[in-house]
Protein backbone atom coordinates (compact mmCIF):
# COMPACT_ATOMS: atom_id res chain seq x y z
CA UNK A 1 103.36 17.61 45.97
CA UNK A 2 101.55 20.54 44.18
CA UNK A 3 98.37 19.57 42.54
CA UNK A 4 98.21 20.18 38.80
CA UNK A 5 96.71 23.52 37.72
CA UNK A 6 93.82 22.76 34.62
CA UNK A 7 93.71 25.77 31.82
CA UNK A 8 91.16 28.20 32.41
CA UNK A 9 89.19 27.10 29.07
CA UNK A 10 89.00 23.48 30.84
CA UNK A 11 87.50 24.98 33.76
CA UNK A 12 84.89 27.19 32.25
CA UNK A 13 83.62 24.73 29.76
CA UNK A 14 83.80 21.84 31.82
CA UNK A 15 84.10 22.72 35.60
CA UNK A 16 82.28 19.63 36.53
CA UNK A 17 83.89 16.77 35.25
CA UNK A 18 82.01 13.79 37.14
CA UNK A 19 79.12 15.05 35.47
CA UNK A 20 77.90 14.87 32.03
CA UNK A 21 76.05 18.88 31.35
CA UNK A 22 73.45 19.12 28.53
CA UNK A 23 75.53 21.09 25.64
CA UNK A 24 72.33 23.82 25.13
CA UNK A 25 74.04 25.03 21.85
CA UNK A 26 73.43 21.36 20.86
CA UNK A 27 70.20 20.55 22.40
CA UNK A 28 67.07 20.73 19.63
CA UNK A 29 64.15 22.29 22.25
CA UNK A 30 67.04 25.07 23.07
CA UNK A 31 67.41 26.07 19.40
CA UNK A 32 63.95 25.86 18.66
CA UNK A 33 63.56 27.85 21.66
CA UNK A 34 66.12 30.55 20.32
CA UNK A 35 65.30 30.15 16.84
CA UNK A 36 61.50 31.27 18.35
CA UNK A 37 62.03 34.10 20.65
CA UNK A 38 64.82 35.71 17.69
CA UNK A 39 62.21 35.21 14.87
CA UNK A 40 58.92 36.26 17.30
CA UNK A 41 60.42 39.27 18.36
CA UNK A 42 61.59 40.35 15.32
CA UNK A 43 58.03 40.52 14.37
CA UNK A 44 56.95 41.75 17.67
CA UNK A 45 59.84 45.05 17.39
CA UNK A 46 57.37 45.82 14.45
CA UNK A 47 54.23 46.13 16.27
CA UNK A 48 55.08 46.29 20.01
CA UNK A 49 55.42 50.13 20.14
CA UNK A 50 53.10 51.18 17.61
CA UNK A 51 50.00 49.17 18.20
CA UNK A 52 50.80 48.91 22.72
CA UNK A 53 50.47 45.05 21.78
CA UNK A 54 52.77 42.49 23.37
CA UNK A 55 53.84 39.09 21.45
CA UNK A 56 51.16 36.89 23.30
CA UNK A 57 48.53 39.27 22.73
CA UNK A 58 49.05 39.22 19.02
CA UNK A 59 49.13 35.28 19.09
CA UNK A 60 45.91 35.56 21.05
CA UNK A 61 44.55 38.05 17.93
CA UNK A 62 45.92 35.98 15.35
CA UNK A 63 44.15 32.82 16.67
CA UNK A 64 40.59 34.78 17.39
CA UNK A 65 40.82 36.28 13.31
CA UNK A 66 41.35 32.78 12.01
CA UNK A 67 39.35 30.79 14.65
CA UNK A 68 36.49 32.98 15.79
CA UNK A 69 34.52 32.75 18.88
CA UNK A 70 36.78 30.04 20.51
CA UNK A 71 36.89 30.25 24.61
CA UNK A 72 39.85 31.03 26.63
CA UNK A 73 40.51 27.43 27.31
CA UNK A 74 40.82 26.64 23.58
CA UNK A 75 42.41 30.18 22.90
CA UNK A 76 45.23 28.52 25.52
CA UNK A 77 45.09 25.06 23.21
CA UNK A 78 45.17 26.17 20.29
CA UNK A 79 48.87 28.80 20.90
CA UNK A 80 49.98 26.17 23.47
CA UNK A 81 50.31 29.02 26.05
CA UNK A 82 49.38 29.08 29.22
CA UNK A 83 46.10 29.55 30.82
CA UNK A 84 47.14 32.19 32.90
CA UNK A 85 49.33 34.45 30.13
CA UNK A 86 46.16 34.14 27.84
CA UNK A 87 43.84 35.35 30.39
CA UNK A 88 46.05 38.06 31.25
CA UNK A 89 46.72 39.09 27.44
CA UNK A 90 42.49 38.62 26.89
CA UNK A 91 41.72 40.96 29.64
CA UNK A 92 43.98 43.52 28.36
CA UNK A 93 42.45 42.92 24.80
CA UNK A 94 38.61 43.67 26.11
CA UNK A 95 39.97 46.71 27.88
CA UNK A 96 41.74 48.05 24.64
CA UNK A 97 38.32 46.63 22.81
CA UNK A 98 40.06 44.91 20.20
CA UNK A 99 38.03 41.45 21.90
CA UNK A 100 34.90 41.15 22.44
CA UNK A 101 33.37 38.73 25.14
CA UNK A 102 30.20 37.52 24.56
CA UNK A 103 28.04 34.09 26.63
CA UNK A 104 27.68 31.48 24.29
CA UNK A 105 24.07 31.09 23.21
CA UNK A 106 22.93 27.52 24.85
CA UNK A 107 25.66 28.10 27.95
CA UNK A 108 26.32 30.63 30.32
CA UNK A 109 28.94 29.15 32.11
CA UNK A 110 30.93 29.53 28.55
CA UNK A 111 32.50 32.28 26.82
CA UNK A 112 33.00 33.14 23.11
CA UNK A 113 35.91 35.49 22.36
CA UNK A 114 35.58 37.67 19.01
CA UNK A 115 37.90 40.34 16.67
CA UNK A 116 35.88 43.89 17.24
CA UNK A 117 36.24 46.35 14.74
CA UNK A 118 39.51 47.74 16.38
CA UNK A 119 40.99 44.41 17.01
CA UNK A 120 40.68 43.45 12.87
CA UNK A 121 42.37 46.76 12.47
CA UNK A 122 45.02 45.70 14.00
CA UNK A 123 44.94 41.96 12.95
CA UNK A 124 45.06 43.63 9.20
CA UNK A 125 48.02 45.55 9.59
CA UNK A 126 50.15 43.37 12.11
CA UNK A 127 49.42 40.43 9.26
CA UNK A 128 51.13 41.54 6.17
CA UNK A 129 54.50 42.74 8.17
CA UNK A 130 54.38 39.38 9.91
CA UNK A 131 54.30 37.32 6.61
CA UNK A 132 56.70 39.84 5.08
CA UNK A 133 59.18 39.02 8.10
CA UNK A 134 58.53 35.08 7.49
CA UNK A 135 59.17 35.63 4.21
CA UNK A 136 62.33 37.39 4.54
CA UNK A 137 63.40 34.13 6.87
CA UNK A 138 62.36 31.83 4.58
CA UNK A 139 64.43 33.47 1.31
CA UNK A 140 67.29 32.28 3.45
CA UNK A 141 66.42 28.65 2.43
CA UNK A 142 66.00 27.59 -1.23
CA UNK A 143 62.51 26.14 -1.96
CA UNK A 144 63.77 22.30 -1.61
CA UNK A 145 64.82 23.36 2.14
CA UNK A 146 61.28 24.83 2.51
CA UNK A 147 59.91 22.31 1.68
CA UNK A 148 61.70 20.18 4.00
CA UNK A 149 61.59 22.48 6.61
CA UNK A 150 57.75 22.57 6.70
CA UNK A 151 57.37 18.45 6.17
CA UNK A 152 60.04 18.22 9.53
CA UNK A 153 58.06 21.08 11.44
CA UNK A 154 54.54 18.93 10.94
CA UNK A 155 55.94 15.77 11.88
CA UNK A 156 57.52 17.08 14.88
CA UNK A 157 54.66 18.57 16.14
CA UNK A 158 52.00 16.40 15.23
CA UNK A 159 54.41 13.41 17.39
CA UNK A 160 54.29 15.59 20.18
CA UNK A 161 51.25 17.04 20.38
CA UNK A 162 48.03 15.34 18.46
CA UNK A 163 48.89 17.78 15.44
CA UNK A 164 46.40 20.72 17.29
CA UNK A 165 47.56 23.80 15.67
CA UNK A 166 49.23 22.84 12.44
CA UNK A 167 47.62 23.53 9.19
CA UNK A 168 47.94 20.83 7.19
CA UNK A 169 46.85 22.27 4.24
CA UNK A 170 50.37 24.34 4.28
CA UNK A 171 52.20 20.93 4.30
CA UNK A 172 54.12 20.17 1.27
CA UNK A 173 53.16 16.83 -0.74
């Protein structure tokens, strides 16, 4: 007897049938994931080439101008980002001298990273095309779904993480 042929769109979505495979287009971390790397490098197309900056450097800058002389280790904490990527992105920062790296005061064993001169430069003209991008996402909802959108965002991340790194005085009443 000749065993019966499945269609080809049987086979591709579902070759393994025994098994139950995680549906990515349906899975929330995926999309997040997604909906992160499309919207952060949509910001980063605007600065990459112009400024020789990659997207966790800016993070790195970005945390540094609004939380100034932080260490590495709370650099990393603060962007969720590893240790290693942040050191990497804070070495090529110094070099550029758009960081400074100073010893903190009653420890030696401790760093405090800082904006220079050339790093705010930067930070000041990376920030307005980064809000105007976030605002040109955000016109896609209507302010209700903002709203929303930022009250789901802080719950979600304050569950999974202690709430280190959202503003809460963004959130919405």
């Amino acid at each position: 007897m000749k065993p019966l042929a499945r269609s080809v769109a049987t086979v591709t979505a579902h070759p393994h049938l025994d098994h139950a495979p995680l549906e990515l287009e349906h899975f929330l971390p995926y999309r997040l994931s997604i909906l992160s790397n499309t919207v952060s490098q949509g910001i980063a197309n605007d600065y990459q080439q112009r400024y020789d900056l990659s997207v966790t450097e800016w993070r790195v800058m970005a945390v540094l101008a609004r939380f100034d002389g932080l260490s590495a280790r709370e650099v990393a904490e603060r962007t969720a980002m590893d240790k290693v990527a942040v050191s990497r992105a804070l070495a090529r920062l110094v070099e550029a001298a758009r960081v400074s790296r100073n010893i903190h005061d009653g420890d030696k064993r401790r760093s405090v990273l800082s904006l220079t001169e050339a790093g705010w430069k930067v930070h000041d003209e990376v920030a307005p095309l980064a809000r105007a991008r976030e605002r040109e996402l955000l016109a896609r909802l209507d302010p209700e779904e903002q709203m929303w959108l930022q009250r789901i965002l802080d719950k979600l991340l304050s569950s999974g993480n202690g709430e280190q790194g959202t503003d809460r005085s963004r959130r919405p009443p």
